[in-house]
Protein backbone atom coordinates (compact mmCIF):
# COMPACT_ATOMS: atom_id res chain seq x y z
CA UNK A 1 55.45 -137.19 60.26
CA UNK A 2 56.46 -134.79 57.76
CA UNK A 3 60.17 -133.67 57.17
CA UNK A 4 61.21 -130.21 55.38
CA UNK A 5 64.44 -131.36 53.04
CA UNK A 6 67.00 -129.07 50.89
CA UNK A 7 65.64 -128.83 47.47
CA UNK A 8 69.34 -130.34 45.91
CA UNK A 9 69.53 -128.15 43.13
CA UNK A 10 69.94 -124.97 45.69
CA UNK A 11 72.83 -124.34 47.74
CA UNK A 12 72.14 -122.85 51.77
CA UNK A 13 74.45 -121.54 54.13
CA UNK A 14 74.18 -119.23 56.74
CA UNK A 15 75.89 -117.09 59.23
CA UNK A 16 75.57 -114.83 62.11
CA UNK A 17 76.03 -111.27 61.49
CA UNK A 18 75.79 -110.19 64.80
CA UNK A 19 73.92 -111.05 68.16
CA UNK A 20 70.38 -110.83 66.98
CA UNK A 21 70.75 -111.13 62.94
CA UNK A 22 71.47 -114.59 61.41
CA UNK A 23 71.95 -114.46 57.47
CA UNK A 24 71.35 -117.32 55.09
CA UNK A 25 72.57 -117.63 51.27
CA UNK A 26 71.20 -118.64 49.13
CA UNK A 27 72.53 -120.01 45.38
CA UNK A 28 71.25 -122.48 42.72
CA UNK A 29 73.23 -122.44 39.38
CA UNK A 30 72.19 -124.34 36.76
CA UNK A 31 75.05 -127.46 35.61
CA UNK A 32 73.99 -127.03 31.96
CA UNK A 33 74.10 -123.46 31.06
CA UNK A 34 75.56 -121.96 34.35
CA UNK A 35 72.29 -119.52 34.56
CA UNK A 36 72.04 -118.43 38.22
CA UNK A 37 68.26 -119.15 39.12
CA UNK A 38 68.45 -118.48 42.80
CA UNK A 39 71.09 -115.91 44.11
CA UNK A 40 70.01 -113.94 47.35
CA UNK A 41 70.16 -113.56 50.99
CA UNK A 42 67.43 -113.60 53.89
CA UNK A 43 68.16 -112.04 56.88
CA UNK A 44 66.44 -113.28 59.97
CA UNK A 45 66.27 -113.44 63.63
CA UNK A 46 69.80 -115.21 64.91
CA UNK A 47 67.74 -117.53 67.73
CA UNK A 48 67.20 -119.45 64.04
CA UNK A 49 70.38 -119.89 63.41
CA UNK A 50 71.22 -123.16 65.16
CA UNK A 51 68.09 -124.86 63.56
CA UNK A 52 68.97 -123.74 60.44
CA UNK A 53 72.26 -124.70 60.26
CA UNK A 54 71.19 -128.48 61.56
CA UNK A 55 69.02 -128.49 58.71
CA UNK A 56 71.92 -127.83 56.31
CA UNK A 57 73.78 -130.35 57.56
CA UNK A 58 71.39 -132.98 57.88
CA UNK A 59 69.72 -132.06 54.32
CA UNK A 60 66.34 -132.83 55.87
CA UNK A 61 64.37 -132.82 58.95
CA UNK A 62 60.94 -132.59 61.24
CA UNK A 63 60.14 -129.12 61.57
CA UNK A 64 59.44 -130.35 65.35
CA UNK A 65 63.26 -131.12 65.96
CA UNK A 66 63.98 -127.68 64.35
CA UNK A 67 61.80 -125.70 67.12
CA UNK A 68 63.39 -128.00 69.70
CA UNK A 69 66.58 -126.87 68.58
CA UNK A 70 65.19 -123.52 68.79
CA UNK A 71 64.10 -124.05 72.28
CA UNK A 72 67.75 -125.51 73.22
CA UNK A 73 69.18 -121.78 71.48
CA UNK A 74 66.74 -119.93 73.75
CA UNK A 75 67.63 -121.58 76.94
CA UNK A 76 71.44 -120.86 76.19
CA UNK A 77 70.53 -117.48 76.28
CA UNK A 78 68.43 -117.09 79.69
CA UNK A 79 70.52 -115.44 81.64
CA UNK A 80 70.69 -112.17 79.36
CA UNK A 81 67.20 -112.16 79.46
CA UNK A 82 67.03 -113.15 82.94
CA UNK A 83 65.28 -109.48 84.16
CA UNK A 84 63.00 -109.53 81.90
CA UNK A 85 59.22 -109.67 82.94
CA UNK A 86 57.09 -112.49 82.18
CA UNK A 87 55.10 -111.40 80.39
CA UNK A 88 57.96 -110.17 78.15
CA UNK A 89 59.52 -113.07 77.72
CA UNK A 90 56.28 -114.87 76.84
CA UNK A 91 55.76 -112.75 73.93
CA UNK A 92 59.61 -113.02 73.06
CA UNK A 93 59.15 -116.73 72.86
CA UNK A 94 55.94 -116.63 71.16
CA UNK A 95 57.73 -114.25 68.53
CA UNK A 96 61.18 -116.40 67.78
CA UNK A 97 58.73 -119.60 67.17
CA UNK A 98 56.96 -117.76 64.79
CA UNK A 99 60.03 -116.58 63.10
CA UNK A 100 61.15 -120.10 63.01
CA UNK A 101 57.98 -120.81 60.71
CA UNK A 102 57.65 -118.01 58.58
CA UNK A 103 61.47 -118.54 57.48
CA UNK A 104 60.53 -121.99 56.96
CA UNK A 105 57.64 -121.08 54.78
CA UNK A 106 59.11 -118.89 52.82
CA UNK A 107 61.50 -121.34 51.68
CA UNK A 108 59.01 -123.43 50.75
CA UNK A 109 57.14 -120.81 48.59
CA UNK A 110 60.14 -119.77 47.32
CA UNK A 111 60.89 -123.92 46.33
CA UNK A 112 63.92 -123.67 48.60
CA UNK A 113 62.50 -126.24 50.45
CA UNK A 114 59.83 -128.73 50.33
CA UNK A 115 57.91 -131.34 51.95
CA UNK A 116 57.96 -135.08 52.60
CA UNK A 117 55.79 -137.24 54.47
């Protein structure tokens, strides 16, 4: 199955800057000439955070393990949600798994990230 990894030559962290906003840095400075080629932040949904921050440490991994970590940060948080309809927590679910892969993609455009089978 395919893994997303850590392109080496960039630098990730990330933190939470409140309840529902996660941040991740991003930095990649080049060894020869010390020219900054990457140097921003993305700020995104904080049920993210968790997955993201496994996939820092670990440098690599399924994108399946990272919405199952996802899934695990969403049922930590069920009982603030607990009076919620349905229906509305159907579409909140539906919404933080999509989050999960447009961050993910956008790493990879942005080279970030990339893939190996």
């Amino acid at each position: 199955s395919r893994r997303v990894c850590i392109n080496p030559m960039v630098s990730v962290s990330v933190k939470k800057r409140d309840s529902a906003t996660a941040i991740l840095h991003l930095r990649s400075v080049s060894s020869l000439t010390s020219a900054e080629y990457i140097r921003y932040n993305l700020s995104t949904a904080a049920e993210v955070f968790d997955a993201v921050k496994a996939l820092i440490k670990l440098g690599s991994s399924r994108v399946s393990d990272l919405q199952k970590i996802c899934k695990q940060s969403r049922g930590d948080q069920k009982a603030s949600v607990s009076k919620a309809s349905a229906s509305q927590k159907r579409a909140k679910l539906l919404l933080q798994k999509d989050v999960l892969s447009a961050l993910l993609c956008t790493l990879l455009y942005g080279n970030v990230l990339y893939l190996e089978q």
